[in-house]
N, C-alpha and C. Protein backbone atom coordinates (compact mmCIF):
# COMPACT_ATOMS: atom_id res chain seq x y z
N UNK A 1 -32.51 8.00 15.59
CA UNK A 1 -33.08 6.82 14.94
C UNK A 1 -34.60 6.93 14.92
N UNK A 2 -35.36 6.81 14.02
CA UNK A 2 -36.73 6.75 13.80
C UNK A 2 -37.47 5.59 14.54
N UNK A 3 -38.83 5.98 14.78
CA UNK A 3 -39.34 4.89 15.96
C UNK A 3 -40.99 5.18 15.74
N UNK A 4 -41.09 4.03 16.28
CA UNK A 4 -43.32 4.08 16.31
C UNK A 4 -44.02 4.31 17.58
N UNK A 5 -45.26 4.60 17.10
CA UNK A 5 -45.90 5.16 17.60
C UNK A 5 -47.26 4.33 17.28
N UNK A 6 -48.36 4.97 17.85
CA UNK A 6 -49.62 4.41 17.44
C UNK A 6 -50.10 4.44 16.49
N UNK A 7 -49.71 5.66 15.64
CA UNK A 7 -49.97 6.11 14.57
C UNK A 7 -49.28 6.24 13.55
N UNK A 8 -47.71 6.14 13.71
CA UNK A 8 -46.28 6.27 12.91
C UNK A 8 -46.04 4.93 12.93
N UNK A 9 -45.13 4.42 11.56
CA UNK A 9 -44.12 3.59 11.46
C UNK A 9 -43.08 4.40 11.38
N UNK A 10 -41.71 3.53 12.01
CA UNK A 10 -40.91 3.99 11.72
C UNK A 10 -40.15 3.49 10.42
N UNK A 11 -39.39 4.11 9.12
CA UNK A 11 -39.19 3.83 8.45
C UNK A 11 -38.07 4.39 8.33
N UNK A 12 -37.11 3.64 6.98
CA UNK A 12 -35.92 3.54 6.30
C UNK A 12 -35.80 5.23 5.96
N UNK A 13 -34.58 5.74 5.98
CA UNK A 13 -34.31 7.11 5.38
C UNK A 13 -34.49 6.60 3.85
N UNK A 14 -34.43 8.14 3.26
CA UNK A 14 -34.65 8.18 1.79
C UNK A 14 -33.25 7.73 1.44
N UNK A 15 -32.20 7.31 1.58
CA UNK A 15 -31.16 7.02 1.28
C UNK A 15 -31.13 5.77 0.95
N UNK A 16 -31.62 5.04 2.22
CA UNK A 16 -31.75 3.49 2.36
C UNK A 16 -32.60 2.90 1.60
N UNK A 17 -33.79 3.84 1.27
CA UNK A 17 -35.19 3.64 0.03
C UNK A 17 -34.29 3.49 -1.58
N UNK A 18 -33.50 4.95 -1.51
CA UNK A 18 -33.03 4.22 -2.91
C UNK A 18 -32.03 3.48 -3.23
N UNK A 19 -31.21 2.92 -2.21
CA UNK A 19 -30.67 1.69 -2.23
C UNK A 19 -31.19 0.51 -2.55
N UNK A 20 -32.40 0.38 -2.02
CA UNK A 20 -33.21 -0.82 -1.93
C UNK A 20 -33.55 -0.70 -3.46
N UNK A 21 -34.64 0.06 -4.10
CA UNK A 21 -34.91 0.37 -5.20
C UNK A 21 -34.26 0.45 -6.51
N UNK A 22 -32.99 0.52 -6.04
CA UNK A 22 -32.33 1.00 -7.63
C UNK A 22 -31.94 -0.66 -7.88
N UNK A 23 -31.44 -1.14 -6.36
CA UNK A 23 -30.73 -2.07 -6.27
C UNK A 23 -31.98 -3.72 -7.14
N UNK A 24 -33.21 -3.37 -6.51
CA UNK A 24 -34.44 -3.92 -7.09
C UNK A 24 -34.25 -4.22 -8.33
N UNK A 25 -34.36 -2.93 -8.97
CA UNK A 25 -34.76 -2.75 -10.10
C UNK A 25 -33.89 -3.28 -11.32
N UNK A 26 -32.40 -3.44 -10.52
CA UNK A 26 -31.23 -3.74 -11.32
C UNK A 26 -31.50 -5.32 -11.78
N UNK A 27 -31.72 -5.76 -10.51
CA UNK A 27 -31.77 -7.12 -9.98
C UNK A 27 -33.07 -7.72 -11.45
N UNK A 28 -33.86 -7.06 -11.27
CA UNK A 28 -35.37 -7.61 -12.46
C UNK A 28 -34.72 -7.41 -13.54
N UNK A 29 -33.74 -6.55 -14.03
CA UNK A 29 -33.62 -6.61 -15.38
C UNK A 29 -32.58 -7.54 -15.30
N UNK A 30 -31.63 -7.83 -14.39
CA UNK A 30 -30.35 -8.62 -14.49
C UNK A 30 -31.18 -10.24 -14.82
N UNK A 31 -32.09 -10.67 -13.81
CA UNK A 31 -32.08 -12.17 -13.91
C UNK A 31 -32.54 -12.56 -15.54
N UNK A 32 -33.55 -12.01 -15.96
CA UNK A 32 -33.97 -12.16 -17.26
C UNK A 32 -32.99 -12.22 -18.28
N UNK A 33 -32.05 -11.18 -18.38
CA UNK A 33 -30.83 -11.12 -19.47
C UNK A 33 -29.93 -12.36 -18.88
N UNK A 34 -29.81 -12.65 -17.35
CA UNK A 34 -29.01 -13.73 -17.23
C UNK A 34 -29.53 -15.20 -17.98
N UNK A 35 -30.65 -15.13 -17.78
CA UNK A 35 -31.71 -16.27 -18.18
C UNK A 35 -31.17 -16.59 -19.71
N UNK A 36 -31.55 -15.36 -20.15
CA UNK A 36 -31.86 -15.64 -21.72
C UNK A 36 -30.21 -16.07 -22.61
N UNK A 37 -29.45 -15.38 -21.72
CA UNK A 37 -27.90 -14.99 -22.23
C UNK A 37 -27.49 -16.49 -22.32
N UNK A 38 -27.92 -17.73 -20.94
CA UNK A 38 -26.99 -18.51 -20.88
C UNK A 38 -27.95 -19.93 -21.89
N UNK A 39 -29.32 -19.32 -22.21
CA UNK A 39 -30.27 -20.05 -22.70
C UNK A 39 -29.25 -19.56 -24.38
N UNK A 40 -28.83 -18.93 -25.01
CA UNK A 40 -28.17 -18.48 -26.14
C UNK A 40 -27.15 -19.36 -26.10
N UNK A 41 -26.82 -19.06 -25.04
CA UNK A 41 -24.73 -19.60 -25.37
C UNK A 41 -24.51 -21.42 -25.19
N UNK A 42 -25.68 -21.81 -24.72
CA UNK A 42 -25.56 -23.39 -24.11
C UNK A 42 -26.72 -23.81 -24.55
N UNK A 43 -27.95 -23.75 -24.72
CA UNK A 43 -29.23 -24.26 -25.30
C UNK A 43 -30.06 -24.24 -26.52
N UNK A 44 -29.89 -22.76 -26.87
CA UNK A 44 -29.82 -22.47 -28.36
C UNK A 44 -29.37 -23.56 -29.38
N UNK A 45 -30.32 -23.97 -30.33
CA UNK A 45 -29.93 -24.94 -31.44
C UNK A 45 -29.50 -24.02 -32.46
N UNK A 46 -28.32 -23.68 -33.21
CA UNK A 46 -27.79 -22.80 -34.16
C UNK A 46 -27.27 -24.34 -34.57
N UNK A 47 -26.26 -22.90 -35.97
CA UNK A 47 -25.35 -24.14 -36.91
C UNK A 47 -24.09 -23.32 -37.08
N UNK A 48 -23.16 -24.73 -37.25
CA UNK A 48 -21.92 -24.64 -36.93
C UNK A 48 -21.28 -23.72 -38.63
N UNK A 49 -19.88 -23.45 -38.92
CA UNK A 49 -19.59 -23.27 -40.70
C UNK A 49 -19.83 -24.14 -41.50
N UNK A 50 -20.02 -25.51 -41.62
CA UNK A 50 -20.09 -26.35 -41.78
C UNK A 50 -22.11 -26.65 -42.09
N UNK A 51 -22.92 -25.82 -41.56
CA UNK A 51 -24.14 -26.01 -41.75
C UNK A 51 -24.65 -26.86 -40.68
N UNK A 52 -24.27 -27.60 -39.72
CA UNK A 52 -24.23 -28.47 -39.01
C UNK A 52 -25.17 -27.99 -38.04
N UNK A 53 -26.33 -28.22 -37.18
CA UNK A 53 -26.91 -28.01 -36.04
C UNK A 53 -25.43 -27.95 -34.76
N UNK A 54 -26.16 -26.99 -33.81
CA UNK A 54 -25.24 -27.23 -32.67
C UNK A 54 -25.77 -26.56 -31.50
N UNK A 55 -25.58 -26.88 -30.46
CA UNK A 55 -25.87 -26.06 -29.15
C UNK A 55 -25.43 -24.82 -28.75
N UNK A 56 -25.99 -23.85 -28.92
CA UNK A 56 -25.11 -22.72 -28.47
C UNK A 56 -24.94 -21.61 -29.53
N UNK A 57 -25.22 -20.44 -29.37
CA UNK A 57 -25.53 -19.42 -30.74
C UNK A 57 -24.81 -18.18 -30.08
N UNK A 58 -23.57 -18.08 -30.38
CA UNK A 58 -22.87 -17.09 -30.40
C UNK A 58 -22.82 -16.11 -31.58
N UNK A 59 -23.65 -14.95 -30.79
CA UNK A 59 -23.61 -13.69 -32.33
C UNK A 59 -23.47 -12.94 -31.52
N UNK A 60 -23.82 -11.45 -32.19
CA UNK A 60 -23.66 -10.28 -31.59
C UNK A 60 -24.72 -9.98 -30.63
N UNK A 61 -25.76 -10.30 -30.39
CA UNK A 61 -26.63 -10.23 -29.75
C UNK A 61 -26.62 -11.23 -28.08
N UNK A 62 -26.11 -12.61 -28.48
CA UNK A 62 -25.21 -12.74 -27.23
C UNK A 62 -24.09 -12.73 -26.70
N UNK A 63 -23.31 -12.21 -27.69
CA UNK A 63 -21.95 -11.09 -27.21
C UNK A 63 -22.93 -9.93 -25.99
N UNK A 64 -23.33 -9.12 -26.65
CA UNK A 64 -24.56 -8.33 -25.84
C UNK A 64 -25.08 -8.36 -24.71
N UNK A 65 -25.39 -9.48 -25.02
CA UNK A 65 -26.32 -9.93 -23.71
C UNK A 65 -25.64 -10.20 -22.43
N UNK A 66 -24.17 -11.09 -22.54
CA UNK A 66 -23.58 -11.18 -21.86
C UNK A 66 -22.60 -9.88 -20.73
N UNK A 67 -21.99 -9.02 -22.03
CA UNK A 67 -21.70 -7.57 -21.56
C UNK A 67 -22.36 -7.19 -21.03
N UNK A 68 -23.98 -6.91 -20.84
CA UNK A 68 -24.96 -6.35 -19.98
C UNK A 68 -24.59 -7.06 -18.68
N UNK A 69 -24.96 -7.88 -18.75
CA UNK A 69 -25.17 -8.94 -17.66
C UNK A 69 -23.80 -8.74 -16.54
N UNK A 70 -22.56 -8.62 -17.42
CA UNK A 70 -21.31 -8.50 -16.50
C UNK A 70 -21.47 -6.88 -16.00
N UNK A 71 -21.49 -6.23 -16.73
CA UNK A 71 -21.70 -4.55 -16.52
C UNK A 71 -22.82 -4.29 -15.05
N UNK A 72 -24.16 -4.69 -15.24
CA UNK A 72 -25.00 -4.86 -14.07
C UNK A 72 -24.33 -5.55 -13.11
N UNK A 73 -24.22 -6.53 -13.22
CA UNK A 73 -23.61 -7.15 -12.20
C UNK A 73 -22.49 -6.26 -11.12
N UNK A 74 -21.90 -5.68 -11.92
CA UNK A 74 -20.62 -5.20 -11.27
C UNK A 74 -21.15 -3.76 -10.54
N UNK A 75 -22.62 -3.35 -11.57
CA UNK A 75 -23.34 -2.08 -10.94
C UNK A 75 -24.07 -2.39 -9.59
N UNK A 76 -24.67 -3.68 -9.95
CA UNK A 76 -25.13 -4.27 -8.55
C UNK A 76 -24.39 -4.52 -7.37
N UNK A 77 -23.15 -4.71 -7.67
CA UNK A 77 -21.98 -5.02 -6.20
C UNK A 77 -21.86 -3.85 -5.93
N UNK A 78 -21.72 -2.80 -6.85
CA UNK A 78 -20.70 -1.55 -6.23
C UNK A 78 -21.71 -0.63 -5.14
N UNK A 79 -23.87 -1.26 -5.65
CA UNK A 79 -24.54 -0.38 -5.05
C UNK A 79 -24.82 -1.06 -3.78
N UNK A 80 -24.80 -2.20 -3.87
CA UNK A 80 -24.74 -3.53 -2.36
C UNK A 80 -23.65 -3.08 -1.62
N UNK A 81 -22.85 -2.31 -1.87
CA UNK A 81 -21.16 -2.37 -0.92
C UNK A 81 -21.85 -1.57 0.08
N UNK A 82 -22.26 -0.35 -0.98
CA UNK A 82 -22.66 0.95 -0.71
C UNK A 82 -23.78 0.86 0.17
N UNK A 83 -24.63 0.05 0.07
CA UNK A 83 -26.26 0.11 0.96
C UNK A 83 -25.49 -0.65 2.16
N UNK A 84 -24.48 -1.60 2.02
CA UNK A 84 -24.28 -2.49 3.42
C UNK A 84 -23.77 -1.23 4.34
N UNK A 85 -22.51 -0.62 3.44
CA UNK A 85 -21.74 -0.03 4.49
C UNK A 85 -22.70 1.54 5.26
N UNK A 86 -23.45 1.73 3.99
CA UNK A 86 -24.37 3.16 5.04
C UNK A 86 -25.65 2.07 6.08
N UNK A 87 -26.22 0.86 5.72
CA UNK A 87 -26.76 0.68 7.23
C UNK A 87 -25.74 -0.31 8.33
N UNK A 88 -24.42 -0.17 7.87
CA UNK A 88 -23.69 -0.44 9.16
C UNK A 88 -23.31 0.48 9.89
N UNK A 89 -23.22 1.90 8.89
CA UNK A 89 -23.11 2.66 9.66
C UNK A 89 -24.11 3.71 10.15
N UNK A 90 -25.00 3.62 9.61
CA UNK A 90 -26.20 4.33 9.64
C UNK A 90 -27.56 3.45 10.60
N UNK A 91 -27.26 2.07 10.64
CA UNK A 91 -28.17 1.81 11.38
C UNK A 91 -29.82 1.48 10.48
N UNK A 92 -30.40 1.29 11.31
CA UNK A 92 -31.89 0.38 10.68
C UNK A 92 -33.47 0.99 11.56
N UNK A 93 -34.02 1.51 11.13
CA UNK A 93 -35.70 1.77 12.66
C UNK A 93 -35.62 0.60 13.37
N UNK A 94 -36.37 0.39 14.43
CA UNK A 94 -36.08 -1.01 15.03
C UNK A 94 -37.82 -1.64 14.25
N UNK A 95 -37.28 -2.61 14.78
CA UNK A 95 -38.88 -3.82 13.89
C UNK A 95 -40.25 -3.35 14.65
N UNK A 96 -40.97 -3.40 13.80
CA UNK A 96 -42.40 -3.31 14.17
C UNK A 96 -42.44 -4.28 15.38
N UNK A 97 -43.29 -3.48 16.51
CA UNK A 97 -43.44 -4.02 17.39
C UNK A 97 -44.99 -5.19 17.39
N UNK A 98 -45.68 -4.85 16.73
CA UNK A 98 -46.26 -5.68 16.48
C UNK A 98 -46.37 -7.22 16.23
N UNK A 99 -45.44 -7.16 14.93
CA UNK A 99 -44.90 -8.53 14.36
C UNK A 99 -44.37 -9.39 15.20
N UNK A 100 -44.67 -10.82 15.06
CA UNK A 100 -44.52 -11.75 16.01
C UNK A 100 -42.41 -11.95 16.03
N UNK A 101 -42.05 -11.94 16.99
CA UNK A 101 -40.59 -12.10 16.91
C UNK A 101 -40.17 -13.45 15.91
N UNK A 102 -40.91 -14.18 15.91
CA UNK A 102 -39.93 -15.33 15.13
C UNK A 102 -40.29 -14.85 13.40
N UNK A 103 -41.16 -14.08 13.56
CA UNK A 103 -41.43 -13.62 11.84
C UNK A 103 -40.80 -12.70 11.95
N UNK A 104 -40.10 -11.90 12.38
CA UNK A 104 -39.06 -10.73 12.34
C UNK A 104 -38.05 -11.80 12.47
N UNK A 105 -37.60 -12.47 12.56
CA UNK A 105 -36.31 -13.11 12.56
C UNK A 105 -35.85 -13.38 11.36
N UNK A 106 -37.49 -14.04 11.13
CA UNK A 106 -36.80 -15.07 9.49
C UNK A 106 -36.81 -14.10 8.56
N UNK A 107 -37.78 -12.91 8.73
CA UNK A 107 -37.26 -11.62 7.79
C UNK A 107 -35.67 -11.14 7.59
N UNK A 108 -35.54 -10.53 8.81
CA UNK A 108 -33.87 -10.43 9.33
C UNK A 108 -32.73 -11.59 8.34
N UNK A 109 -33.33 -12.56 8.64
CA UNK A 109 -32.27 -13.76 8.04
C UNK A 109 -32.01 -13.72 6.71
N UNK A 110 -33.30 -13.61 6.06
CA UNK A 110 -34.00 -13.60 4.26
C UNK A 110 -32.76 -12.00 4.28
N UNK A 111 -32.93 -11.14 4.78
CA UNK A 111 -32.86 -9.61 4.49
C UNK A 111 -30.89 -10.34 4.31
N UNK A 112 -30.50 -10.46 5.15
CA UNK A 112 -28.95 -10.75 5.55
C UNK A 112 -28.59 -11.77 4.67
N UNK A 113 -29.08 -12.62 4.19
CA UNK A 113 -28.74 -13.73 2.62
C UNK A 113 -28.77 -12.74 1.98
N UNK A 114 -29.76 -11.93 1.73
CA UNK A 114 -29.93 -11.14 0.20
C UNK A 114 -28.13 -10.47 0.15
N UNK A 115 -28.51 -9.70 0.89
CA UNK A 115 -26.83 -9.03 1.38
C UNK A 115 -25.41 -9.91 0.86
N UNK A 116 -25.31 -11.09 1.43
CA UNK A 116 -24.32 -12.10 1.38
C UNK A 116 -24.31 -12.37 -0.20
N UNK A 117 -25.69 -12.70 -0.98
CA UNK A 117 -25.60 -13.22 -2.23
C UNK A 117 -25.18 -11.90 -3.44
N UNK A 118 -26.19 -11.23 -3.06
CA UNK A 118 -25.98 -9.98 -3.84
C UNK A 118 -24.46 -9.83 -3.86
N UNK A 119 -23.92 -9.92 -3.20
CA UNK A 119 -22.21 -9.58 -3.09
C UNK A 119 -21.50 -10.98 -4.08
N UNK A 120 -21.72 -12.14 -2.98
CA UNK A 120 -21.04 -13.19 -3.48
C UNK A 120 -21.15 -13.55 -4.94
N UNK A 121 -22.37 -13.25 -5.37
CA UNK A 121 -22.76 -14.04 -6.61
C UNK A 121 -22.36 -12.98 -7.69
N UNK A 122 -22.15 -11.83 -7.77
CA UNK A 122 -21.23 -10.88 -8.72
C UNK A 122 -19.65 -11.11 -8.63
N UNK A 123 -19.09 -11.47 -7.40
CA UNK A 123 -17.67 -11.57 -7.16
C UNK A 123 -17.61 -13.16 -7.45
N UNK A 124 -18.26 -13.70 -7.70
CA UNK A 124 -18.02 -15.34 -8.70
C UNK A 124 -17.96 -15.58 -9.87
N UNK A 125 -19.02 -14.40 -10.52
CA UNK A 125 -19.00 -14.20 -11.96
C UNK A 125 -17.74 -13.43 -12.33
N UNK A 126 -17.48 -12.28 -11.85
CA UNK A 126 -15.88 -11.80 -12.23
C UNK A 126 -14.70 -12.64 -12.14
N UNK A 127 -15.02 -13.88 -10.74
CA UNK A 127 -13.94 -14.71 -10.81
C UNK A 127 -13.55 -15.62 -11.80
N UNK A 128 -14.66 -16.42 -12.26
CA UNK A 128 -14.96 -17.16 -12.75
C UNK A 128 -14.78 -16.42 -14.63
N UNK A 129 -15.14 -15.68 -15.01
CA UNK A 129 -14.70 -14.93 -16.22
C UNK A 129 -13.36 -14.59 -16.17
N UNK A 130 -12.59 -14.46 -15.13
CA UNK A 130 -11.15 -14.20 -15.07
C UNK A 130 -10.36 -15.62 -15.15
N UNK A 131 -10.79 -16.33 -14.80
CA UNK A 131 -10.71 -17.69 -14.92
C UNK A 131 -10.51 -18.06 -16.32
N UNK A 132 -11.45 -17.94 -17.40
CA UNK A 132 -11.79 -18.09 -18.13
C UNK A 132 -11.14 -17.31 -19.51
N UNK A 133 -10.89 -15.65 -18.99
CA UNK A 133 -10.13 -14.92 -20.07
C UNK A 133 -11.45 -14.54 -20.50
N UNK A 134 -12.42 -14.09 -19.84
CA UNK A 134 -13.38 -13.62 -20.70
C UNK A 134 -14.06 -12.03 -20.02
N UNK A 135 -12.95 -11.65 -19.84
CA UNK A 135 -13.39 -9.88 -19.17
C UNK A 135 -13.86 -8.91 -20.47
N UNK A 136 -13.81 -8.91 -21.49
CA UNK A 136 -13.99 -7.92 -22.46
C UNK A 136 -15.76 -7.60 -22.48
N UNK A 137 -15.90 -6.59 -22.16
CA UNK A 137 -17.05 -6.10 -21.91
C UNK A 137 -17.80 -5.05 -22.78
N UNK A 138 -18.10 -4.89 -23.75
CA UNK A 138 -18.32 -3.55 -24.77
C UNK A 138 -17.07 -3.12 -25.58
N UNK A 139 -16.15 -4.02 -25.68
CA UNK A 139 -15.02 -3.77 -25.95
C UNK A 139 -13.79 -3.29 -25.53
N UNK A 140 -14.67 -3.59 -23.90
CA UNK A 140 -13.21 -2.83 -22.85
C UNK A 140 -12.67 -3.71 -22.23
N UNK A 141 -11.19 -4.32 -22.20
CA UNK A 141 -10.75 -5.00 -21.42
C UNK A 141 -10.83 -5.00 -19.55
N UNK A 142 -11.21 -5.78 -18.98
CA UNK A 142 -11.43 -5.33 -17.49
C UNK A 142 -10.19 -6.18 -17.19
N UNK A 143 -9.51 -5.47 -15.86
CA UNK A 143 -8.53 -6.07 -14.88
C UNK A 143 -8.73 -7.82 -14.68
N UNK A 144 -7.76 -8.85 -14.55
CA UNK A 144 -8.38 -9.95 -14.28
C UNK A 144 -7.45 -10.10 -12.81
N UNK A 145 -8.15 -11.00 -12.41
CA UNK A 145 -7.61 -11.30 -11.46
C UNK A 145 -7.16 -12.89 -10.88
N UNK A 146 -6.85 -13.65 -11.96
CA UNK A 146 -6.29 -14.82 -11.88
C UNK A 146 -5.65 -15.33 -12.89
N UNK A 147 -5.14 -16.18 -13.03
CA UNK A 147 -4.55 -17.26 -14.02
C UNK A 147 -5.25 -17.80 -14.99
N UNK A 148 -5.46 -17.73 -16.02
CA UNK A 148 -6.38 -18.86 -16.60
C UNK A 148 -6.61 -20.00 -16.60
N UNK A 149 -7.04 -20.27 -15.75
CA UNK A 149 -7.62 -22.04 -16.11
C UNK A 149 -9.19 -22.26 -16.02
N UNK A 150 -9.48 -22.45 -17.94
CA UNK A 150 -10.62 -22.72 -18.16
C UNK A 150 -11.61 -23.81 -17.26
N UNK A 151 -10.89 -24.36 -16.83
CA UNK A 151 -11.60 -25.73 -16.12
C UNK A 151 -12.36 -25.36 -14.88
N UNK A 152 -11.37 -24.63 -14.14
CA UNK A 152 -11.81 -23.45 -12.93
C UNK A 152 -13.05 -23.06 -13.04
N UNK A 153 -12.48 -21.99 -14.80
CA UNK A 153 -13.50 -21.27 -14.94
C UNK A 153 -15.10 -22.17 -14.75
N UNK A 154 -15.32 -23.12 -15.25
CA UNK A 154 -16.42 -23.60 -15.55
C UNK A 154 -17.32 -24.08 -14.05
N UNK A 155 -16.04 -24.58 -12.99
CA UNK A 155 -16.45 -24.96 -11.56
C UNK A 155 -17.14 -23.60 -11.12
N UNK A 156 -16.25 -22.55 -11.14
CA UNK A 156 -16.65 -21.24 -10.41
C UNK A 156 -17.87 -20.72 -11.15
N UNK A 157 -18.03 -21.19 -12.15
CA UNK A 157 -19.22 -20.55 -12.97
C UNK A 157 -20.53 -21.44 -12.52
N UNK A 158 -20.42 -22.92 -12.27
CA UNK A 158 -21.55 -23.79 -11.91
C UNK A 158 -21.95 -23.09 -10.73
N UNK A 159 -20.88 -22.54 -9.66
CA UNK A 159 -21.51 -22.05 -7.94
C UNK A 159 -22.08 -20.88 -8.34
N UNK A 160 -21.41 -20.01 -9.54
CA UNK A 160 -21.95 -18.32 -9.66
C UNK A 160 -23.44 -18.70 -9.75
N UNK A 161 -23.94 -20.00 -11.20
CA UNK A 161 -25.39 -20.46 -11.70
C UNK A 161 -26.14 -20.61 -10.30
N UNK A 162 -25.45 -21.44 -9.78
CA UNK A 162 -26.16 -22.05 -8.59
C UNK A 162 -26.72 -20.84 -7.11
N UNK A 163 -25.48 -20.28 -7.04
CA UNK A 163 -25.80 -18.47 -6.03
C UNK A 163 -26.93 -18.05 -6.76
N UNK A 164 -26.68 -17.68 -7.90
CA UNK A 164 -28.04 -16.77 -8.56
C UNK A 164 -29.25 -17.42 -8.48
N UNK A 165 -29.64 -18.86 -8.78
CA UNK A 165 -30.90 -19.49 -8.52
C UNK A 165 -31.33 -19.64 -6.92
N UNK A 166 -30.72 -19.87 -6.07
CA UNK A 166 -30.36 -19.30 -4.39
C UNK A 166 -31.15 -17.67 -4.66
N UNK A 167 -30.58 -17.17 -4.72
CA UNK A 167 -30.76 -15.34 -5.17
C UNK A 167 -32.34 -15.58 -5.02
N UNK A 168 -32.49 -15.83 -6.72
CA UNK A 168 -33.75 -15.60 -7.42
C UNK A 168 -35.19 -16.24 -6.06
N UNK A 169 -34.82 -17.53 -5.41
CA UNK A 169 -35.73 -18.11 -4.70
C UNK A 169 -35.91 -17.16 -3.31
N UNK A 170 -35.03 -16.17 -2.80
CA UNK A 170 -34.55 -15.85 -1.41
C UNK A 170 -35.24 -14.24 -1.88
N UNK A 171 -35.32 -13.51 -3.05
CA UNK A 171 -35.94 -12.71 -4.19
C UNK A 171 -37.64 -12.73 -3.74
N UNK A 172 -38.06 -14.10 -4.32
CA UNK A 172 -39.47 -14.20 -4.59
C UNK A 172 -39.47 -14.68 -2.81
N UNK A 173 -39.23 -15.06 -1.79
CA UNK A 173 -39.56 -15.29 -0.48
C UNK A 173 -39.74 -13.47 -0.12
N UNK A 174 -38.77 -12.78 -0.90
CA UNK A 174 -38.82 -10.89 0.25
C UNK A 174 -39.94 -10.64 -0.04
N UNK A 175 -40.40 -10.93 -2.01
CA UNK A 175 -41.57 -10.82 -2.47
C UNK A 175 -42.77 -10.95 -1.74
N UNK A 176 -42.42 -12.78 -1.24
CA UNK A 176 -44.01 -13.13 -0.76
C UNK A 176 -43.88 -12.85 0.98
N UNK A 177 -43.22 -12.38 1.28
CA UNK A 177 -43.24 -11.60 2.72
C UNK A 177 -44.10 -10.58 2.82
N UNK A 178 -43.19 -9.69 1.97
CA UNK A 178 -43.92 -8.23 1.53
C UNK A 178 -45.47 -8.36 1.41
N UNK A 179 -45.91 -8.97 0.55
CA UNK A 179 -47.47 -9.56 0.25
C UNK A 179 -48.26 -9.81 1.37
N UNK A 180 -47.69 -11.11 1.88
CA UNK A 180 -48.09 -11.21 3.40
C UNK A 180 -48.21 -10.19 4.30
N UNK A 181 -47.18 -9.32 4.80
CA UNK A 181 -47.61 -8.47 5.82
C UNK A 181 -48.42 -7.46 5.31
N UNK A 182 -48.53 -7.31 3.62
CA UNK A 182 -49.50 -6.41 3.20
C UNK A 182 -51.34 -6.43 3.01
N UNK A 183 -51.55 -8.05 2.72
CA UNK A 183 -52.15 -7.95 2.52
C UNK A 183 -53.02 -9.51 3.59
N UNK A 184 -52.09 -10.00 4.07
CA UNK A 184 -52.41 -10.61 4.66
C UNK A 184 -52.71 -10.41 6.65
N UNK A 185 -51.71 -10.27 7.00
CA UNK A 185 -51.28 -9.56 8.05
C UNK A 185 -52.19 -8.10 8.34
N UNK A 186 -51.71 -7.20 7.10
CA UNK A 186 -52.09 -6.09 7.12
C UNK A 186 -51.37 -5.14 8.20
N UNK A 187 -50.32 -5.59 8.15
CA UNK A 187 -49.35 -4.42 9.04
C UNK A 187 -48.86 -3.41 8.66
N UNK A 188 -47.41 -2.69 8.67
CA UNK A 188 -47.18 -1.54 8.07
C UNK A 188 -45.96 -1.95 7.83
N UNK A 189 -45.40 -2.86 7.93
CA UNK A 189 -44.28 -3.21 7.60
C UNK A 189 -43.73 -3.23 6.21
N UNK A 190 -44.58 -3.37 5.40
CA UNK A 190 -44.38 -2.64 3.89
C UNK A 190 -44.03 -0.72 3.62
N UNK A 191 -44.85 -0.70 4.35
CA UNK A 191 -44.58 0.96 4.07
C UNK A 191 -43.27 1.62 5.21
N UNK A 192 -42.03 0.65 5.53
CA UNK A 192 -41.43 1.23 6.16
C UNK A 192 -39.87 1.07 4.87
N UNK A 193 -40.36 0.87 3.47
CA UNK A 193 -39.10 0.64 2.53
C UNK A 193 -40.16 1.48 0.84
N UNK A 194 -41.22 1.86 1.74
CA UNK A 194 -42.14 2.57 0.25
C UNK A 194 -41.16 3.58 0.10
N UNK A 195 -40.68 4.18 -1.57
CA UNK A 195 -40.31 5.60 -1.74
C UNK A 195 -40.70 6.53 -0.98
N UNK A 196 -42.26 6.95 -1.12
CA UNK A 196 -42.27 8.17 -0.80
C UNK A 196 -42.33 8.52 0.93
N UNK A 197 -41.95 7.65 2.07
CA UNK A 197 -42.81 7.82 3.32
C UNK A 197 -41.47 8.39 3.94
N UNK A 198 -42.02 9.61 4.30
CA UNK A 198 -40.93 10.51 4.97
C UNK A 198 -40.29 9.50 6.75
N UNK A 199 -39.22 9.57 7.27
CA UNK A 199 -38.85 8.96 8.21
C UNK A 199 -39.60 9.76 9.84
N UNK A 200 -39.38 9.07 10.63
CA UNK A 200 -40.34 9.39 11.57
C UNK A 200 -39.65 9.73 11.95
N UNK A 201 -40.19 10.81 13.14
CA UNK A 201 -38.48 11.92 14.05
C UNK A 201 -38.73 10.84 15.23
């Protein structure tokens, strides 16, 4: 296990770096397409055959949008399974010794939601679309895994909305952590999840 020194942090293997990273990166493009997708299908002023104004603009583009959104999503669980189960089994550096223990805690806590949501809030949206009868993804039918009842669908879909805005706030807190010990603090606790910083023996 990697460890500090006076001069070393100890940091995340390159494994655990691109877990974090890919997993990041998924996450920034996911909330935006989620944003915009459900701003299309429910807020959008379109018109009905009829010429009629109406809420909600179903075209090909939020056909689209939505398929992305389920596709990531499901890319995001499968790489969350994957990052939980290599640092359960792989383990973590231990915390900067520096950092005051109750600010390593609430890090710890923030770090362990992300974990919980990242999971939960993809396995609500599949539920909740199975619910619904709405698995077709690029034109591929996906496995469902319930009964249809639209009504469901719409409950399980309010907690999926509600997890992801949870997400997004628990998101911008890792954000303004990160900031803090970087630039505030000025510790090294940022550079123990940077790409390039080789792990300490």
């Amino acid at each position: 296990m990697a460890h500090s020194s006076d001069t070393d942090v100890a940091v995340y293997t390159p494994a655990a770096r691109r877990y974090h990273w890919w997993v990041a990166a998924l996450v920034f493009i996911q909330v935006p397409i989620g944003l915009y997708m459900v701003y299309r299908g429910k807020e959008m002023v379109g018109v009905n055959d009829l010429g009629e104004p109406v809420k909600g603009v179903w075209d090909g583009l939020t056909n689209t949008l939505y398929s992305s959104h389920k596709t990531l999503g499901l890319i995001i669980l499968f790489l969350v399974i994957l990052r939980l189960a290599y640092r359960l089994t792989q383990g973590a550096p231990r915390s900067d010794p520096s950092v005051p223990p109750a600010l390593t805690g609430i890090g710890h806590l923030v770090h362990w939601l992300l974990y919980l949501l990242l999971i939960a809030v993809p396995i609500g949206g599949y539920v909740a679309s199975s619910f619904g009868n709405y698995l077709d993804v690029f034109g591929v039918r996906l496995p469902t895994v319930t009964l249809e009842n639209k009504e469901m669908s719409e409950q399980v879909y309010e907690l999926h909305e509600l997890g992801a805005k949870i997400l997004i706030v628990l998101v911008l807190l890792h954000i303004g952590g990160a900031l803090y010990h970087k630039l505030i603090r000025k510790d090294r606790v940022v550079e123990r999840m940077l790409p390039k910083k080789n792990p300490v023996a």
